[in-house]
Protein backbone atom coordinates (compact mmCIF):
# COMPACT_ATOMS: atom_id res chain seq x y z
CA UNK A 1 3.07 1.82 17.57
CA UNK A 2 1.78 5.46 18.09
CA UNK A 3 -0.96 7.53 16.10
CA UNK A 4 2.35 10.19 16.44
CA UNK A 5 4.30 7.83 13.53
CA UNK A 6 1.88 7.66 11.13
CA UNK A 7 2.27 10.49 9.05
CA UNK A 8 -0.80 13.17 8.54
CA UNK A 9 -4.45 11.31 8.86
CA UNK A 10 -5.34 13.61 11.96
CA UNK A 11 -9.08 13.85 11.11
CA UNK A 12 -9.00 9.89 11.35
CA UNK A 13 -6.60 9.40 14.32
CA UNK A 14 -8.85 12.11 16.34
CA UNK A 15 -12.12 10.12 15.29
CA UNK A 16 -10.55 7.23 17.28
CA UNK A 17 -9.40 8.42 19.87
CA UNK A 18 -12.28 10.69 20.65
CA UNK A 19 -14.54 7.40 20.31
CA UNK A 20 -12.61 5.89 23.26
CA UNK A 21 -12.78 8.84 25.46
CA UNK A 22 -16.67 8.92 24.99
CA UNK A 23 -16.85 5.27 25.52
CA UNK A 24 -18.41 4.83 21.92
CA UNK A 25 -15.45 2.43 20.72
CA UNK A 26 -17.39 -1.02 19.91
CA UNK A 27 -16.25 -4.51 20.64
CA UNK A 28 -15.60 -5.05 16.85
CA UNK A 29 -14.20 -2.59 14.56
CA UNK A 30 -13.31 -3.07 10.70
CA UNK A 31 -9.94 -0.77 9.32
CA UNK A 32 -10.48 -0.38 5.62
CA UNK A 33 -8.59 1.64 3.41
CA UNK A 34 -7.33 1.37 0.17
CA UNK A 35 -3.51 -0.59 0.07
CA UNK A 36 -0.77 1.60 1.30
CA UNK A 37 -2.61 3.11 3.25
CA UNK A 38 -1.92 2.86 7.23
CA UNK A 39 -5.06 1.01 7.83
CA UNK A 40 -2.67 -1.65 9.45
CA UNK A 41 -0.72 1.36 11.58
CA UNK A 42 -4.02 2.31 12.40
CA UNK A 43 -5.05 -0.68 14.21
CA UNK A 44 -2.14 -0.86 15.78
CA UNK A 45 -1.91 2.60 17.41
CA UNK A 46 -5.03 2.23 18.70
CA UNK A 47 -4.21 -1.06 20.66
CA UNK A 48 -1.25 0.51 21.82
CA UNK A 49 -3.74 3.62 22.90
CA UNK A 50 -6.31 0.41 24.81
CA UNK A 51 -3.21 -1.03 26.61
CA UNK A 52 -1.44 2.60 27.60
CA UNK A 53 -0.67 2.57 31.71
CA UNK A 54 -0.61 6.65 31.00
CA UNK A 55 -2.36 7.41 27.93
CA UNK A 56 -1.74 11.44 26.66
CA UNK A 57 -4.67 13.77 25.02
CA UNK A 58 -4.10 12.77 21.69
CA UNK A 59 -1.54 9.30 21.86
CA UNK A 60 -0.19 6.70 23.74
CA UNK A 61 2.57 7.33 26.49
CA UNK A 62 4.73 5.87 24.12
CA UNK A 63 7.47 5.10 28.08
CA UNK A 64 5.13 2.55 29.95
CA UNK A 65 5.78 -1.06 30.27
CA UNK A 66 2.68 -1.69 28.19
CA UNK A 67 3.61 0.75 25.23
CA UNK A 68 7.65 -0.81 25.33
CA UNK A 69 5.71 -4.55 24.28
CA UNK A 70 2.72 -2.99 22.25
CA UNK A 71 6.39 -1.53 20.01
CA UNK A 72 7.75 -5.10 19.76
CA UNK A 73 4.24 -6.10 19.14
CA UNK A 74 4.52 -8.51 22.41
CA UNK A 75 2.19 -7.47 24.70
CA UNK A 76 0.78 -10.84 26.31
CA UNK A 77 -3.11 -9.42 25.60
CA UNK A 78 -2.55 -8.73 21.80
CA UNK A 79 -3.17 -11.89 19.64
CA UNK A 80 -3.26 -11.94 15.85
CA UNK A 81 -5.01 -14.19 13.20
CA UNK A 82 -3.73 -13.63 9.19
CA UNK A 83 -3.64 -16.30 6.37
CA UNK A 84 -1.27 -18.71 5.89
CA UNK A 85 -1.11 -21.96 3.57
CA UNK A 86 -2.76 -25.04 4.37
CA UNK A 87 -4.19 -25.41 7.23
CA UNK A 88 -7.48 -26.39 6.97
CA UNK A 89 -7.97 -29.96 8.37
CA UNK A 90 -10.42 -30.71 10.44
CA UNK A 91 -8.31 -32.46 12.67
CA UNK A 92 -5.77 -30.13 12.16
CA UNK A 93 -5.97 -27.61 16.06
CA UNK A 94 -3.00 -25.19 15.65
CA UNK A 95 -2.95 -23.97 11.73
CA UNK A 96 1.18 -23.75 12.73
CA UNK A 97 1.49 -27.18 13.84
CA UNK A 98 2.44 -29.14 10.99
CA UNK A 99 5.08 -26.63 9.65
CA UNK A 100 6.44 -26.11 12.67
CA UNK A 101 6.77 -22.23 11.83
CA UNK A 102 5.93 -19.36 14.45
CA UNK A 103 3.83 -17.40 11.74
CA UNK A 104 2.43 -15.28 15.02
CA UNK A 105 6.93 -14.00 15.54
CA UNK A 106 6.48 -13.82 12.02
CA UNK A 107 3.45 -11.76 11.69
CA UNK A 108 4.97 -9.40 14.31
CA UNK A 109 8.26 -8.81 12.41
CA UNK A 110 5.95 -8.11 9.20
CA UNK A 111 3.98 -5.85 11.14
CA UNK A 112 6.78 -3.39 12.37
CA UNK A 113 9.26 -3.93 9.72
CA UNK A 114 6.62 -3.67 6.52
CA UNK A 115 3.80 -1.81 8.02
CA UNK A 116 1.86 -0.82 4.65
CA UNK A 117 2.84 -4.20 2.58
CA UNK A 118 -0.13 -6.10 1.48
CA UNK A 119 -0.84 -9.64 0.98
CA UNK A 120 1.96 -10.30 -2.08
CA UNK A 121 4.61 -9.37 0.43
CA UNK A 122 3.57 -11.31 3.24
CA UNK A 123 3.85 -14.40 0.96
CA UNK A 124 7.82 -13.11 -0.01
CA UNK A 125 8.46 -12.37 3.27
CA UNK A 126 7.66 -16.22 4.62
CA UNK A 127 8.48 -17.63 1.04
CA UNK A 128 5.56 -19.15 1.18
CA UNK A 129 4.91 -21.52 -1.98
CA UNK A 130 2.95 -20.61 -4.99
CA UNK A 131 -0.35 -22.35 -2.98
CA UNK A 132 -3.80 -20.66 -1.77
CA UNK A 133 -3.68 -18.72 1.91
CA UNK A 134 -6.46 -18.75 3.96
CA UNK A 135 -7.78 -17.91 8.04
CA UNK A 136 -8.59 -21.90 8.48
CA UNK A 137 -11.65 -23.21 10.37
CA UNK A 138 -8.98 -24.49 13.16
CA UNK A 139 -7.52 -20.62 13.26
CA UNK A 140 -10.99 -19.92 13.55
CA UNK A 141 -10.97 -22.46 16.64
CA UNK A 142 -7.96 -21.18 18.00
CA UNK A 143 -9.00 -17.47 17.88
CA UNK A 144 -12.19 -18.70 20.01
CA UNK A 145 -9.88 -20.86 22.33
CA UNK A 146 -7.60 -17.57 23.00
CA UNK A 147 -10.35 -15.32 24.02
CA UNK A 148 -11.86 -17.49 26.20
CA UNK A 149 -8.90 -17.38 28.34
CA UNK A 150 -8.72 -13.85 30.93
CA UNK A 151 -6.48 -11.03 30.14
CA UNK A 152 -3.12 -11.66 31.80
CA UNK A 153 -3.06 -8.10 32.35
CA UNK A 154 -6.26 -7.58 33.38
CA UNK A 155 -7.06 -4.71 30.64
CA UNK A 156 -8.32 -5.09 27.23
CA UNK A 157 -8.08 -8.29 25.26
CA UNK A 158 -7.31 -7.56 21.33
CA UNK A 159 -7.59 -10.31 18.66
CA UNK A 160 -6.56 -8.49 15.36
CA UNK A 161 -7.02 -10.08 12.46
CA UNK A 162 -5.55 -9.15 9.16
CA UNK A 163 -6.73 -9.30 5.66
CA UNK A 164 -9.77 -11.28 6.98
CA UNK A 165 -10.87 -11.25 3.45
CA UNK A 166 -9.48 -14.83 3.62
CA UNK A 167 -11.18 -16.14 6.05
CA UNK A 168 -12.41 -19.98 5.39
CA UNK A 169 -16.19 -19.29 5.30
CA UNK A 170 -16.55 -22.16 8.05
CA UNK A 171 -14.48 -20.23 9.46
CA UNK A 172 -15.74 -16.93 9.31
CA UNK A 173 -19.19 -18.25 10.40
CA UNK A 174 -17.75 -19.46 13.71
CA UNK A 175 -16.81 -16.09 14.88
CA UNK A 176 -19.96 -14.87 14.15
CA UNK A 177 -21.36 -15.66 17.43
CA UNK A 178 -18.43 -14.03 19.41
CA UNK A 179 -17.96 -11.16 17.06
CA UNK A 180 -21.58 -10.42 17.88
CA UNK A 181 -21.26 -11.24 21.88
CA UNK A 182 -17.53 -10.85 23.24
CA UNK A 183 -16.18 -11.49 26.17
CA UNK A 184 -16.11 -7.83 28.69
CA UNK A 185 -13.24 -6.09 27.44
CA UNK A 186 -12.61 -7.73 24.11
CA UNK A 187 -11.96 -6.06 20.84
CA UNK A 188 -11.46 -7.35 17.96
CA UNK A 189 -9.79 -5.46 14.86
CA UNK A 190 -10.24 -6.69 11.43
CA UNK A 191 -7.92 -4.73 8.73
CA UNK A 192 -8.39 -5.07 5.38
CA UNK A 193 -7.93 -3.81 2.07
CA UNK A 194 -11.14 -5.13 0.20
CA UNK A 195 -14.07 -4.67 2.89
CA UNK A 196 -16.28 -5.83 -0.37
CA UNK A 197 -14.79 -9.37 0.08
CA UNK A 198 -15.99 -10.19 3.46
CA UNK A 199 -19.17 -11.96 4.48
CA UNK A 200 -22.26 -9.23 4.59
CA UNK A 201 -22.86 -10.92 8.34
CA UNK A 202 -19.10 -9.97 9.08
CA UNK A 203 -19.88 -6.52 7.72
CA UNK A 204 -22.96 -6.19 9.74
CA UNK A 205 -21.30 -6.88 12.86
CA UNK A 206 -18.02 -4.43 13.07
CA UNK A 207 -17.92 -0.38 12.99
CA UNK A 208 -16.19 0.37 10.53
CA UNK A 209 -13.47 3.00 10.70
CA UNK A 210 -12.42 4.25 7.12
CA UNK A 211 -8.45 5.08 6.54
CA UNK A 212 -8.11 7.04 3.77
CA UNK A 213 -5.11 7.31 1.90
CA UNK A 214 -2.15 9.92 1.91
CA UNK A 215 -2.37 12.71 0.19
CA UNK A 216 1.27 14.02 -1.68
CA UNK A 217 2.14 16.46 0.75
CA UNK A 218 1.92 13.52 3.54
CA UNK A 219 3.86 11.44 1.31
CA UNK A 220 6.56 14.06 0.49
CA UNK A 221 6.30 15.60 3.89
CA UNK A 222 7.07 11.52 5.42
CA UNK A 223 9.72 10.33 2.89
CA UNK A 224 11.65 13.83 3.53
CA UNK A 225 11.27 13.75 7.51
CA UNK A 226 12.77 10.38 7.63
CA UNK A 227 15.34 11.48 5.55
CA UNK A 228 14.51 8.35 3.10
CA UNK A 229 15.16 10.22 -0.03
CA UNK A 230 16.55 13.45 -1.65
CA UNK A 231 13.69 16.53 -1.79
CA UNK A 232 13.54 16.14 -5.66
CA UNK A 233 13.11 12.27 -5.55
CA UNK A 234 10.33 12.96 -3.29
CA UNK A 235 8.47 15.68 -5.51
CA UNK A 236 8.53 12.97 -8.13
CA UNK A 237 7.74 9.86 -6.17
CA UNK A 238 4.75 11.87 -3.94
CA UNK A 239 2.40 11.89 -7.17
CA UNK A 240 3.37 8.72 -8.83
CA UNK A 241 2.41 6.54 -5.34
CA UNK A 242 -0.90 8.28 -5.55
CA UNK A 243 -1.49 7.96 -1.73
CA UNK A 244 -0.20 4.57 -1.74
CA UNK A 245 2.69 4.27 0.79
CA UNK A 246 3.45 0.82 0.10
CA UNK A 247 4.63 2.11 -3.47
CA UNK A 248 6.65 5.63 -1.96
CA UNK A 249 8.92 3.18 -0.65
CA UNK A 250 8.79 0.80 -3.61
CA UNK A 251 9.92 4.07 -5.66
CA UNK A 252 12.20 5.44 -3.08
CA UNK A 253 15.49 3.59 -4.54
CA UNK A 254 14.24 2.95 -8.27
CA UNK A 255 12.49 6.53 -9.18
CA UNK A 256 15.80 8.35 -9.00
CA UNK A 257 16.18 12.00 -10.18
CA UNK A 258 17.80 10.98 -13.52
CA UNK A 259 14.29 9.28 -14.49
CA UNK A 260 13.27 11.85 -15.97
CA UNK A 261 16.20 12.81 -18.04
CA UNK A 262 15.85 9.04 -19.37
CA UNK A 263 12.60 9.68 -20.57
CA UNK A 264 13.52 13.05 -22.25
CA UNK A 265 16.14 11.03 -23.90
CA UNK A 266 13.93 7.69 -24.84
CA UNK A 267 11.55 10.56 -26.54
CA UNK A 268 13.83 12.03 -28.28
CA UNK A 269 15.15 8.74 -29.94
CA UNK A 270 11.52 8.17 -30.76
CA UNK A 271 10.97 11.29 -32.51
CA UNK A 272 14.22 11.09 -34.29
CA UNK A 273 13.24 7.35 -35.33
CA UNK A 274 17.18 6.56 -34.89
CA UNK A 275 16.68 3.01 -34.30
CA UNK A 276 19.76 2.27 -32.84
CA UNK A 277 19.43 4.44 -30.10
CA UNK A 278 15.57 3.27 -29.65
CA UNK A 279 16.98 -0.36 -29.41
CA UNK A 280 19.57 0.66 -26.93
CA UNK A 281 16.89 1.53 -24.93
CA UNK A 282 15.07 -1.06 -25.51
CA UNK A 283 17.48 -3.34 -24.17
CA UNK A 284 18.77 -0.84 -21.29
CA UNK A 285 14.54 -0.60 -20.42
CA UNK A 286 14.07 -4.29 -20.74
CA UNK A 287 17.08 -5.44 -18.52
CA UNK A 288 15.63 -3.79 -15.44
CA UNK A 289 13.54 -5.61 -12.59
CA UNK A 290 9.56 -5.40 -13.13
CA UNK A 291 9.31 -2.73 -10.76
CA UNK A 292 11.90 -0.40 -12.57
CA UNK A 293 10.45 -0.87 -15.18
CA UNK A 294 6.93 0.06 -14.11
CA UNK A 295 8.57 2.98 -12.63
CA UNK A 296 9.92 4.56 -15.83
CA UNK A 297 5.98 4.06 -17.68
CA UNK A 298 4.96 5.91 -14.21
CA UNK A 299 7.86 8.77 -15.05
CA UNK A 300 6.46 8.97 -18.15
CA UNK A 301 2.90 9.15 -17.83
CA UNK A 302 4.38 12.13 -14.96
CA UNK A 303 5.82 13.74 -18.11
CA UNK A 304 2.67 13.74 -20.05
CA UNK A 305 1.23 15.19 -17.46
CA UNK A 306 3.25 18.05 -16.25
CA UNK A 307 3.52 18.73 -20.12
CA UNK A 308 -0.59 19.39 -20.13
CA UNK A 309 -0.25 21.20 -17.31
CA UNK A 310 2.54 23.77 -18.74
CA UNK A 311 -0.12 23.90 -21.78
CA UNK A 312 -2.94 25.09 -19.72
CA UNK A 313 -1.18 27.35 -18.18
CA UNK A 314 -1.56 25.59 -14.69
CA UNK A 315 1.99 26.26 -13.78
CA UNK A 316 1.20 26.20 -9.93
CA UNK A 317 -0.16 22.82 -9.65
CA UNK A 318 2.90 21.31 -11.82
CA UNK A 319 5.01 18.84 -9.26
CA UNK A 320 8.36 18.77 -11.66
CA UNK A 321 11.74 20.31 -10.40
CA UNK A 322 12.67 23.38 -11.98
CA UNK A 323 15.76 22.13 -13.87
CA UNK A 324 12.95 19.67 -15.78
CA UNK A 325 11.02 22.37 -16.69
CA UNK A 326 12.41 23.88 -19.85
CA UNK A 327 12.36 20.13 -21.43
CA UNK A 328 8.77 20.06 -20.31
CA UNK A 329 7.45 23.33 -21.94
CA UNK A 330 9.36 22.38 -25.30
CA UNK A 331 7.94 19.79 -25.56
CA UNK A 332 4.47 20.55 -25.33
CA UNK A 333 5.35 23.72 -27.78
CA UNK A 334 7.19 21.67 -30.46
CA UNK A 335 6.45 18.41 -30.62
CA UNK A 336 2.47 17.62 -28.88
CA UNK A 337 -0.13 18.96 -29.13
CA UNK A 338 -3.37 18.35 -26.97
CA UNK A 339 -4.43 15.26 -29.15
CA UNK A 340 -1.31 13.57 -29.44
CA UNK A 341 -0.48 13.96 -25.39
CA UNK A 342 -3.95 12.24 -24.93
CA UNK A 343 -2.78 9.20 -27.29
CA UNK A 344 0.89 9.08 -25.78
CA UNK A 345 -1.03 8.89 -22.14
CA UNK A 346 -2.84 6.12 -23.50
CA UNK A 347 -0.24 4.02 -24.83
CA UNK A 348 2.17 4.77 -21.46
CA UNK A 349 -0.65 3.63 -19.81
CA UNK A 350 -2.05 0.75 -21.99
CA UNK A 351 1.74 -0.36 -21.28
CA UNK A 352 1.70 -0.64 -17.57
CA UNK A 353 -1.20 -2.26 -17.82
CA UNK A 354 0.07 -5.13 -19.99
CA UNK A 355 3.67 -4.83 -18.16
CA UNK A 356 1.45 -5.99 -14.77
CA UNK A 357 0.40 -8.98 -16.64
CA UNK A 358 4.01 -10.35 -17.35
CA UNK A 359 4.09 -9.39 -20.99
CA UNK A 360 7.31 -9.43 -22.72
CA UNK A 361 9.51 -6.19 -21.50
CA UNK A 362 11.73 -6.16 -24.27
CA UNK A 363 8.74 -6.38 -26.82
CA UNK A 364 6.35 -4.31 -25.03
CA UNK A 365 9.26 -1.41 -24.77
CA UNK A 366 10.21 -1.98 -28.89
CA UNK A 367 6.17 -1.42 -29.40
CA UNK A 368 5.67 0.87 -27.30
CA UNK A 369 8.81 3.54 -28.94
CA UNK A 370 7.27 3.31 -32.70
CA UNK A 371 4.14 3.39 -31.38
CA UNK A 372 5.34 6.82 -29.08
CA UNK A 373 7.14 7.74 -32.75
CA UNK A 374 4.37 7.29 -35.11
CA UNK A 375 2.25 10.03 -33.02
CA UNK A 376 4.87 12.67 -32.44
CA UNK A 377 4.92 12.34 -36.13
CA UNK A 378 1.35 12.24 -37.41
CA UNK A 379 -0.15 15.60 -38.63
CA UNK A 380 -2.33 17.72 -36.42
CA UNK A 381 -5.46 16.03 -36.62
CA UNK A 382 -5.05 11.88 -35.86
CA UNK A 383 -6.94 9.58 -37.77
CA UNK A 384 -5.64 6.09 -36.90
């Protein structure tokens, strides 16, 4: 893993790297950054960067024996602890022992293969059951155990730990001791998405490195580069993820470039109140997989907002291909005005919100059309 494949960030990645060359790196270091973001990447790229036989100005080697393992995420002196299920007895020395699972290959495969995924798909990828995860007091052992042992390579020891946010609290408090005195040449990396959930003395002990997200142009500028998606899916997908990478890819095969042509056509049907075509959408909207479906509110909402935008004259920071355009301007000169855009934003968004908590598709969609209908149609000044 090199700071070269993570997309944009350079500010951060130079931070880093600059911190190692000046010896300021400390034994304990805490990635935040919101999810999606390559807080995980980050982490990574600099252990590759610790174990490099030839590290470069700026990056890893990316050719020595060290970086080949550090990209299978191998390397005999890079150890992981994350949460799994169960776990916890006290008698209980390996967390994997019972299960009989290699979470650690696991983790690994995770890593490399879903770089920006966040806890939800760690628990699909394993297919973990619908129980509570957690960093167990005997992980916390083990993690102990493991650095008490010498590098087999005789550099720099990493124990990462990811989403420590579930750490056991028995747990966490064990680590305490080493997090505060490690062994010569240890680091430990803690990556997580909600810094506010860990323990203020785990917080007090780390440096904490802050990974932003990705801005659109990063997001555009990746999904293009790795030729993951047609330029025009990627002008619309870059502002719906809103930095989050983790939901660029999400979008990459459901927001196609006919999204917004469905919308224009949904509309329509709503402002012409012909209910059969409304239903037919309905159905056609209610049929899709969650995602999909949180994808076309997302469209939508993108709609709305491009719309404003063509009001205000702010032409140069709209993000909609040209041939969507002239369905755009008319219908921010017809049909909305300021007000009603503001109430159809609402309601698009009101409706993602409820979608998220597993409310009824076909019902929320049927709502949502009158509801869409009933303020294309109310006179200029809305009362109800």
């Amino acid at each position: 893993m090199l700071f070269s494949s993570i997309p944009g960030l350079g500010e951060v990645k130079e931070k880093i790297i600059q911190a190692v060359k000046t010896n300021h790196l400390a034994h304990a270091l805490l990635f935040h950054g919101p999810e999606g973001s390559p807080n995980l990447r980050m982490a990574l790229a600099l252990a590759t960067y610790l174990h490099c036989q030839n590290p470069r100005e700026e990056d890893s080697c990316g050719q020595c024996p060290s970086c080949q393992k550090m990209s299978k995420l191998v390397h005999p002196d890079m150890n992981f602890a994350f949460p799994v299920v169960g776990g916890d007895s006290k008698d209980d020395e390996d967390p994997n022992k019972e299960k009989k699972v290699d979470f650690t290959a696991s983790f690994r495969n995770f890593a490399v293969k879903i770089p920006y995924g966040n806890v939800s798909d760690w628990i699909y990828h394993n297919g973990f059951e619908k129980k509570q995860l957690n960093i167990s007091r005997s992980a916390g052992k083990q993690i102990i155990k493991t650095l008490s042992l010498k590098s087999f390579e005789g550099g720099y020891k990493i124990m990462l730990i990811w989403a420590p946010e579930y750490m056991h609290q028995n747990s966490a408090n064990s680590l305490l001791k080493i997090l505060e005195e490690p062994p010569e040449k240890t680091v430990f990396m803690l990556v997580t998405s909600s810094p506010e959930r860990l323990l203020t003395t785990i917080l007090s002990r780390t440096q904490k490195i802050l990974v932003r997200a990705f801005n659109d142009e990063e997001v555009m500028s990746h999904l293009l580069s790795d030729g993951l998606c047609s330029r025009e899916a990627a002008v619309q997908i870059a502002p719906l993820a809103d930095g989050n990478m983790r939901e660029a890819y999400r979008m990459v095969d459901q927001v196609e470039d006919e999204n917004t042509v469905l919308i224009r056509d949904w509309f329509r049907a709503c402002f012409l109140l012909d209910i059969n075509v409304i239903f037919e959408f309905v159905e056609k909207f209610s049929g899709k997989d969650k995602e999909s479906q949180k994808s076309l509110l997302l469209s939508g909402i993108n709609v709305i907002r491009e719309v404003m935008l063509d009001k205000s004259k702010a032409t140069e920071l709209m993000r909609s291909v040209e041939s969507d355009r002239d369905f755009i301007h008319k219908l921010g000169v017809n049909v909305l005005n300021e007000e009603k855009l503001s109430r159809i934003y609402e309601a698009l968004n009101e409706s993602y919100y409820h979608l998220e908590r597993n409310a009824s598709a076909k019902i929320l969609f049927a709502d949502l059309s009158f509801r869409i209908y009933r303020i294309m149609k109310a006179s200029e000044t809305i009362t109800s």
